[in-house]
Every structure is written in C-alpha cells, then in structure tokens.
C-alpha atoms as a PDB file:
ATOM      1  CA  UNK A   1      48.079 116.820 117.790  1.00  0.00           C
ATOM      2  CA  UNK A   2      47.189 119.898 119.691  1.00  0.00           C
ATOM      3  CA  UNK A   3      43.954 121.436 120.696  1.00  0.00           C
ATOM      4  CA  UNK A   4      44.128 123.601 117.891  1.00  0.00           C
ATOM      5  CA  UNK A   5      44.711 121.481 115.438  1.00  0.00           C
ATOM      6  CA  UNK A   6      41.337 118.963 116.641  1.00  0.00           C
ATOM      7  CA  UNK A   7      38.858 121.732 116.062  1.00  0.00           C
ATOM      8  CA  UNK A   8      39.996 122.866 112.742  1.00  0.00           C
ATOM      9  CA  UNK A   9      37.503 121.644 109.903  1.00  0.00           C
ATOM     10  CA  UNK A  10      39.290 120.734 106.474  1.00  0.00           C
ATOM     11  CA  UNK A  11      37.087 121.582 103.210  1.00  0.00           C
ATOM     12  CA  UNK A  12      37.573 121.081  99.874  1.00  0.00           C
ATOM     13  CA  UNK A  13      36.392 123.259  97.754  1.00  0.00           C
ATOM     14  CA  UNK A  14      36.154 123.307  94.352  1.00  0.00           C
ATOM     15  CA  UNK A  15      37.479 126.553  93.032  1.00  0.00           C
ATOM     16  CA  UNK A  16      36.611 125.910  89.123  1.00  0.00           C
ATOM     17  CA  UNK A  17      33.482 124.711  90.087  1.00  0.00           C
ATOM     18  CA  UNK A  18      32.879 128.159  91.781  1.00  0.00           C
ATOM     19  CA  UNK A  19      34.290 130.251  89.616  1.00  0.00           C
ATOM     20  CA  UNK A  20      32.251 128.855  86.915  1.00  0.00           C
ATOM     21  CA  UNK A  21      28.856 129.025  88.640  1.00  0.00           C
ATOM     22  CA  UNK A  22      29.690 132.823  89.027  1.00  0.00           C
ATOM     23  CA  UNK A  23      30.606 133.020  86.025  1.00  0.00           C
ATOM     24  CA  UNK A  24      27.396 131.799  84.486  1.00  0.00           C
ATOM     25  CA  UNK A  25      25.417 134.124  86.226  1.00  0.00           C
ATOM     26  CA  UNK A  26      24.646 132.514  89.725  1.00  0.00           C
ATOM     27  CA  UNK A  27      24.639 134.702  92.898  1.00  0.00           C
ATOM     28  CA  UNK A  28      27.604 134.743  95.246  1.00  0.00           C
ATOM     29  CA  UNK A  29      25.006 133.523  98.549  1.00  0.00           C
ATOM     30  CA  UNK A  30      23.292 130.531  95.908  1.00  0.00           C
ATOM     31  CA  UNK A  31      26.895 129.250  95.635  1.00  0.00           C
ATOM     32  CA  UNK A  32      27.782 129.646  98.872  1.00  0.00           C
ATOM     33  CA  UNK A  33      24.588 127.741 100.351  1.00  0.00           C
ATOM     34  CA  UNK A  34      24.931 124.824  97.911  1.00  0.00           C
ATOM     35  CA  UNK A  35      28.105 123.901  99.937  1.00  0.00           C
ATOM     36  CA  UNK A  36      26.701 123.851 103.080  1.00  0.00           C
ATOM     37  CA  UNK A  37      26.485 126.003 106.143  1.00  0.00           C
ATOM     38  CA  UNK A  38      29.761 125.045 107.658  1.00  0.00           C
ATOM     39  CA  UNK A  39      31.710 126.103 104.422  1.00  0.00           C
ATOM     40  CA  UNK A  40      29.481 129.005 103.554  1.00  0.00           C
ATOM     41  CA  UNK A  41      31.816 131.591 104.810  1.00  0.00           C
ATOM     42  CA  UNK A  42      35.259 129.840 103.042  1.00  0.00           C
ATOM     43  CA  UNK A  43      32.912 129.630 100.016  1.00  0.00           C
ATOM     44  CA  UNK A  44      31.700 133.599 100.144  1.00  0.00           C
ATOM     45  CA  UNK A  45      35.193 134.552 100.929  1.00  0.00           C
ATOM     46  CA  UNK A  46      36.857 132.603  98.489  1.00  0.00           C
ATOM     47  CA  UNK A  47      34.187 134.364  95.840  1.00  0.00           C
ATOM     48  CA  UNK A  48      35.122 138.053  97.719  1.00  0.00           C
ATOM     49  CA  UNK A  49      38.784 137.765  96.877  1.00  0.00           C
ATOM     50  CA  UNK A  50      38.805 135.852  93.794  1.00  0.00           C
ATOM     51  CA  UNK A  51      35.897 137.718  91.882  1.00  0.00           C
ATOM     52  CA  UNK A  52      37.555 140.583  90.365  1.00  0.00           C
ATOM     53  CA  UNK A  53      40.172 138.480  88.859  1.00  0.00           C
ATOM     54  CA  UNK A  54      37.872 136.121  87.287  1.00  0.00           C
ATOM     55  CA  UNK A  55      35.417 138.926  86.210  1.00  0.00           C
ATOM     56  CA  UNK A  56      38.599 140.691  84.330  1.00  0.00           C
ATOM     57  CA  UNK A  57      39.626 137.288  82.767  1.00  0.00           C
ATOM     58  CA  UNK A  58      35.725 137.345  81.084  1.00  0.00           C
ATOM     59  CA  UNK A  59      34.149 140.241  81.419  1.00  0.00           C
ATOM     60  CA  UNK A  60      30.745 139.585  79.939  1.00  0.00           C
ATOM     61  CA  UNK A  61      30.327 136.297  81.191  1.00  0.00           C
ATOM     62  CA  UNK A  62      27.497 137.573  83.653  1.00  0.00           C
ATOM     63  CA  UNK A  63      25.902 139.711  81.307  1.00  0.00           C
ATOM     64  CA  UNK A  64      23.506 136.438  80.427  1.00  0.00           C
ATOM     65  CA  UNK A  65      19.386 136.612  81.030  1.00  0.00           C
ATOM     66  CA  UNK A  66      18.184 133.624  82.916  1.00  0.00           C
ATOM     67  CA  UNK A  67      15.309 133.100  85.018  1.00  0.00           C
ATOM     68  CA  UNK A  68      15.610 135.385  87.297  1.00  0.00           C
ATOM     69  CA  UNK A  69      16.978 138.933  85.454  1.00  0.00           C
ATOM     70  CA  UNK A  70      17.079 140.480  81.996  1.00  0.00           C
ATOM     71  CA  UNK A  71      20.239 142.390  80.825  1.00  0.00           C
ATOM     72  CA  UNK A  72      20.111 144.610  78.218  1.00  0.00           C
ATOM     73  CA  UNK A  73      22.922 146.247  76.373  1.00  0.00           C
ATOM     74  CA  UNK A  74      22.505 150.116  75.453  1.00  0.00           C
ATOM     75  CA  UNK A  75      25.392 151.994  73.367  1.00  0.00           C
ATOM     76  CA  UNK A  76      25.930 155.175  75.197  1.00  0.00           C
ATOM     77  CA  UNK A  77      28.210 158.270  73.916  1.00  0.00           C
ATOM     78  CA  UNK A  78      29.962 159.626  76.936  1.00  0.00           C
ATOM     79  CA  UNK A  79      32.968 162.547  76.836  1.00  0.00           C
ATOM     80  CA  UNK A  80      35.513 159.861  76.873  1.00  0.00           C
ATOM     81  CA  UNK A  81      33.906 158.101  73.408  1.00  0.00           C
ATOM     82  CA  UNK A  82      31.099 155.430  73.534  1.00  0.00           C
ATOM     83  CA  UNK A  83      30.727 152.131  74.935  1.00  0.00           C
ATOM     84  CA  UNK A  84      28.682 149.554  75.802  1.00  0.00           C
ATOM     85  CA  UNK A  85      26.588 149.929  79.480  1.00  0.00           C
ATOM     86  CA  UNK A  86      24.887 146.478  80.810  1.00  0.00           C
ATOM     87  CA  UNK A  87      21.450 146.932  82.432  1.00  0.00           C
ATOM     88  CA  UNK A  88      20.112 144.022  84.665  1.00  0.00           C
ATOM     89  CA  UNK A  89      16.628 144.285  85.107  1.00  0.00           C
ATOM     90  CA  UNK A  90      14.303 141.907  87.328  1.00  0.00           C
ATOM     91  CA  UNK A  91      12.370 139.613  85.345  1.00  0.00           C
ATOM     92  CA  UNK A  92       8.719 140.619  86.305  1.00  0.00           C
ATOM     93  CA  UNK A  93       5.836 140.678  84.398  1.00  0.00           C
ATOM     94  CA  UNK A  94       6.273 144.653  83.357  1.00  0.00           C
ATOM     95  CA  UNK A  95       9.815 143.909  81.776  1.00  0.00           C
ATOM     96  CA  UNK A  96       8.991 140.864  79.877  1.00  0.00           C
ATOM     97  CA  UNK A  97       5.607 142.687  78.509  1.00  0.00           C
ATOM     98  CA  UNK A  98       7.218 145.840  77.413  1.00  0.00           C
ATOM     99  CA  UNK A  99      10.209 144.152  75.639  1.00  0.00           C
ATOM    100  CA  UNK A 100       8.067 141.891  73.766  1.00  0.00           C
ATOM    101  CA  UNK A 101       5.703 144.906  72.781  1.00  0.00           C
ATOM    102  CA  UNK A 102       9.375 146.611  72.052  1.00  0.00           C
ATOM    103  CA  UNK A 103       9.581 149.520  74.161  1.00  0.00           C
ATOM    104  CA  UNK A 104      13.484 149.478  74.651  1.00  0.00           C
ATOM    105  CA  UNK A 105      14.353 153.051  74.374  1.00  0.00           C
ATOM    106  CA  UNK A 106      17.620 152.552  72.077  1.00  0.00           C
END
C-alpha cells in the first residue's frame, strides 16, 4: 500500500437517498451537512453534477411549499405562447397574510 493510497478516505454515499432529498425540496448545503463535514464536498459535488439530470427526469418535483418557502404558479403569455412560471417566495409573515386574504395577482 502506498502513501497515497493510506490517506485516501472511502465514503459511501447514497446517491438515491440524495437525489431524493433534492428532489423533495431540500437545499443542496442541508444535504450536504447531514453527511458530515468530511463528505460535505463529495456530497455538494455529487449534487453539482448530477442535478440537472435529475431535475430534467422530474421537473416539478421542487416546485413543493414546505416550511420554509411558498411557490406559486402564474400562467404567463410570452411571444413564444404561454406557460407556466414557478415563483418561490420566503415564507414570512407578509406572504402567508396576503395569500390567505387572496391578494395573488393572477
């Protein structure tokens, strides 16, 4: 065994595990500390290169509220036709109040 091969660290990570906590909605650095600081940067770089593919797989799996943002949906008519443009808002006190009193615009 050489020198090199005594100071590398072997992780195992579980990539479905990951994929699905970003999925759901967690952030990338939540994810990333749950596995500790010595994986934290195979765990935010395994996120970095995998994310797009997994976001194109299901792409409105992070459009979900939870505790800490709201997303709302607003059907916008551009030149190129209409679609559908996701809006994540913080969930303070001034969101929550004006979409319960129904102030959405749209």
């Amino acid at each position: 065994m050489s020198r090199v091969d005594t100071r590398l660290t072997v992780w195992t990570i579980d990539e479905d595990a990951i994929r699905k906590a970003f999925l759901s909605g967690e952030r990338p650095g939540a994810i990333a500390n749950r596995h500790g600081s010595q994986a934290y940067g195979a765990v935010a770089g395994l996120i970095y290169a995998k994310k797009r593919t997994w976001l194109a797989a299901e792409p409105f799996s992070r459009e979900l509220s939870d505790a800490h943002r709201i997303v709302l949906h607003k059907h916008v008519q551009g030149d190129n036709g209409s679609h559908v443009v996701r809006i994540p808002l913080p969930r303070v006190s001034m969101h929550v109040r004006a979409l319960t009193e129904g102030h959405t615009n749209g």
